[in-house]
C-alpha atoms as a PDB file:
ATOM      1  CA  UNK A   1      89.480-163.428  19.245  1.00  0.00           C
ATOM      2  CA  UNK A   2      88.156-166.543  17.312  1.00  0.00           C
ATOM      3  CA  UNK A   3      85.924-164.669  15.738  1.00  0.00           C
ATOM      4  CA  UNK A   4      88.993-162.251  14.033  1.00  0.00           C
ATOM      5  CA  UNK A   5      90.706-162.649  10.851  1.00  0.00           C
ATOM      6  CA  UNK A   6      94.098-163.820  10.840  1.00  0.00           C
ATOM      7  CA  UNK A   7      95.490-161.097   8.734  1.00  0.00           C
ATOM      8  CA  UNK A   8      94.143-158.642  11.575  1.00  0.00           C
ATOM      9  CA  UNK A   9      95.328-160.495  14.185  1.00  0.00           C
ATOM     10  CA  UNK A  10      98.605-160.410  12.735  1.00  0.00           C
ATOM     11  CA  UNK A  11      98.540-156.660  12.482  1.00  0.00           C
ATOM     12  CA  UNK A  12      97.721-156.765  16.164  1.00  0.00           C
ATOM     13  CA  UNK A  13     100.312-159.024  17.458  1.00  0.00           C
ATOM     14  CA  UNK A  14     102.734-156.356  15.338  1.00  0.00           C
ATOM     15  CA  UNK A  15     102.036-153.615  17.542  1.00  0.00           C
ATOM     16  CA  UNK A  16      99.553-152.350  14.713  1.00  0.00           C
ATOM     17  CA  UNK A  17      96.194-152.148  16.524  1.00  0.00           C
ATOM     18  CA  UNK A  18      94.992-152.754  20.018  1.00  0.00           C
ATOM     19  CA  UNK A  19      92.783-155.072  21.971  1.00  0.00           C
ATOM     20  CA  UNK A  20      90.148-152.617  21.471  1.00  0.00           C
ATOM     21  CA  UNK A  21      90.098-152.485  18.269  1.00  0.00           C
ATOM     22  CA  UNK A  22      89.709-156.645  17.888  1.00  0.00           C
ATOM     23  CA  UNK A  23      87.140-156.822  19.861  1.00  0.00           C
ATOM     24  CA  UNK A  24      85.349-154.317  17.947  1.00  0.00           C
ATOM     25  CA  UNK A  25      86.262-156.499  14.949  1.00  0.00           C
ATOM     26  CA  UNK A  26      85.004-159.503  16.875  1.00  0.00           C
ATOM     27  CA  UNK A  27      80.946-158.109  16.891  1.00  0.00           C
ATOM     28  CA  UNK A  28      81.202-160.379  13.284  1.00  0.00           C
ATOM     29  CA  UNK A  29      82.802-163.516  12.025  1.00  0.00           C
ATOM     30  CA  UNK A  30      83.062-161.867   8.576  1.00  0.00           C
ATOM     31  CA  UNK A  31      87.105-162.282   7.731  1.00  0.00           C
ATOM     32  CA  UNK A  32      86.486-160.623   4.026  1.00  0.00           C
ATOM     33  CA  UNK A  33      84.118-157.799   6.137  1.00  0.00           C
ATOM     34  CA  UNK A  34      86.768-156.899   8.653  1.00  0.00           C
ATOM     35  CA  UNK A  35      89.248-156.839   6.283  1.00  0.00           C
ATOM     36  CA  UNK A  36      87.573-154.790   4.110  1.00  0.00           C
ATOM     37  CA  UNK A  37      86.356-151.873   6.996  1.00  0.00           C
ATOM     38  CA  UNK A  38      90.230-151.964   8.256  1.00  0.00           C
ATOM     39  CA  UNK A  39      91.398-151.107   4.577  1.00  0.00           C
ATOM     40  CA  UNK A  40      88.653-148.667   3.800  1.00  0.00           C
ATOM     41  CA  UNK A  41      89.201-146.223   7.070  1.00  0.00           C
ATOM     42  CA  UNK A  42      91.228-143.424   7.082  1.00  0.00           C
ATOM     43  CA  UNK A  43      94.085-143.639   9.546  1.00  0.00           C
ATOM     44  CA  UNK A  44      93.134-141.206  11.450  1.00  0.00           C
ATOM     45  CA  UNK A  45      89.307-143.108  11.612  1.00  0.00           C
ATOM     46  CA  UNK A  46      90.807-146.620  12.413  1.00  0.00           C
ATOM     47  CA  UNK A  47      92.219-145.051  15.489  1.00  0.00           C
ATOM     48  CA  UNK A  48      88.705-145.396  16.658  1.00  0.00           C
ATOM     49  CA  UNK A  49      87.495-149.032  17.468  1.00  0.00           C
ATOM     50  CA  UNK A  50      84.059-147.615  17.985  1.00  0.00           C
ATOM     51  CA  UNK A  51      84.060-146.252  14.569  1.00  0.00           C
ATOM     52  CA  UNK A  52      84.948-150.051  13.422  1.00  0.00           C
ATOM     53  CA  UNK A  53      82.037-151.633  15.147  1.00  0.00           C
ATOM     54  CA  UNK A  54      79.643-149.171  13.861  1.00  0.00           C
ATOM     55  CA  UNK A  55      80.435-150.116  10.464  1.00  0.00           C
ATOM     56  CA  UNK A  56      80.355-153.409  10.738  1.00  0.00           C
ATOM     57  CA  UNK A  57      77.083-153.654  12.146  1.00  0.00           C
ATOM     58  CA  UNK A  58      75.175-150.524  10.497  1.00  0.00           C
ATOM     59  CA  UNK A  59      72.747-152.741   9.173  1.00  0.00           C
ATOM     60  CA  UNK A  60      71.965-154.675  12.313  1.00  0.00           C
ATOM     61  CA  UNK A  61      69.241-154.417  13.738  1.00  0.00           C
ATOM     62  CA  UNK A  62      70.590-154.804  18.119  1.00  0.00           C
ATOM     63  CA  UNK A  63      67.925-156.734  20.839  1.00  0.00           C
ATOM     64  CA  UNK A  64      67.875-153.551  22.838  1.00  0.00           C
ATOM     65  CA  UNK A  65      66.101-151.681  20.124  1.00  0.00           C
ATOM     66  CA  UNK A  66      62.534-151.098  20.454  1.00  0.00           C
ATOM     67  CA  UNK A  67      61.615-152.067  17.229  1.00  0.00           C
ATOM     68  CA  UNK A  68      62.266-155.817  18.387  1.00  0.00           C
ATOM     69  CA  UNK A  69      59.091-155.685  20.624  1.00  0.00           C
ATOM     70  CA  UNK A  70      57.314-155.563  17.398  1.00  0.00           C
ATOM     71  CA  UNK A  71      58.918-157.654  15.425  1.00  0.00           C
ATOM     72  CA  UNK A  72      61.250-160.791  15.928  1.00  0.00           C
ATOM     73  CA  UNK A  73      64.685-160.167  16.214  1.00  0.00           C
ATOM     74  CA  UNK A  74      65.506-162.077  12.787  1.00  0.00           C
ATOM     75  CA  UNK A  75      63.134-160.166  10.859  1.00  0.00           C
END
């Protein structure tokens, strides 16, 4: 939960969001970035923590991914 803004944090502690939905916030330490995807979702979208992670990573490139036995993870 380190990893989470504050502001979100607070929203969670108020009964706004769950645990599910931080940790899908956690995949970055980006406090602008999660900030940002939590005010650009539609309600009925937030509901979905998945949702949340996939945007915060959609340019992320994951080690699992084939495409890492050609070339390093960093690149």
């Amino acid at each position: 939960m380190a990893r989470v803004s504050p502001k979100l944090i607070g929203l969670y502690r108020k009964g706004k969001m769950t645990l599910q939905h931080i940790k899908a916030f956690a995949v970055t330490g980006d406090h602008d970035a999660q900030e940002r995807v939590w005010r650009g979702l539609p309600g009925w979208i937030s509901n979905n923590p998945s949702v949340i992670r996939d945007t915060l990573t959609e340019h992320k490139v994951t080690a699992s991914d084939r495409r890492v036995q050609f070339v390093t993870l960093t690149a």
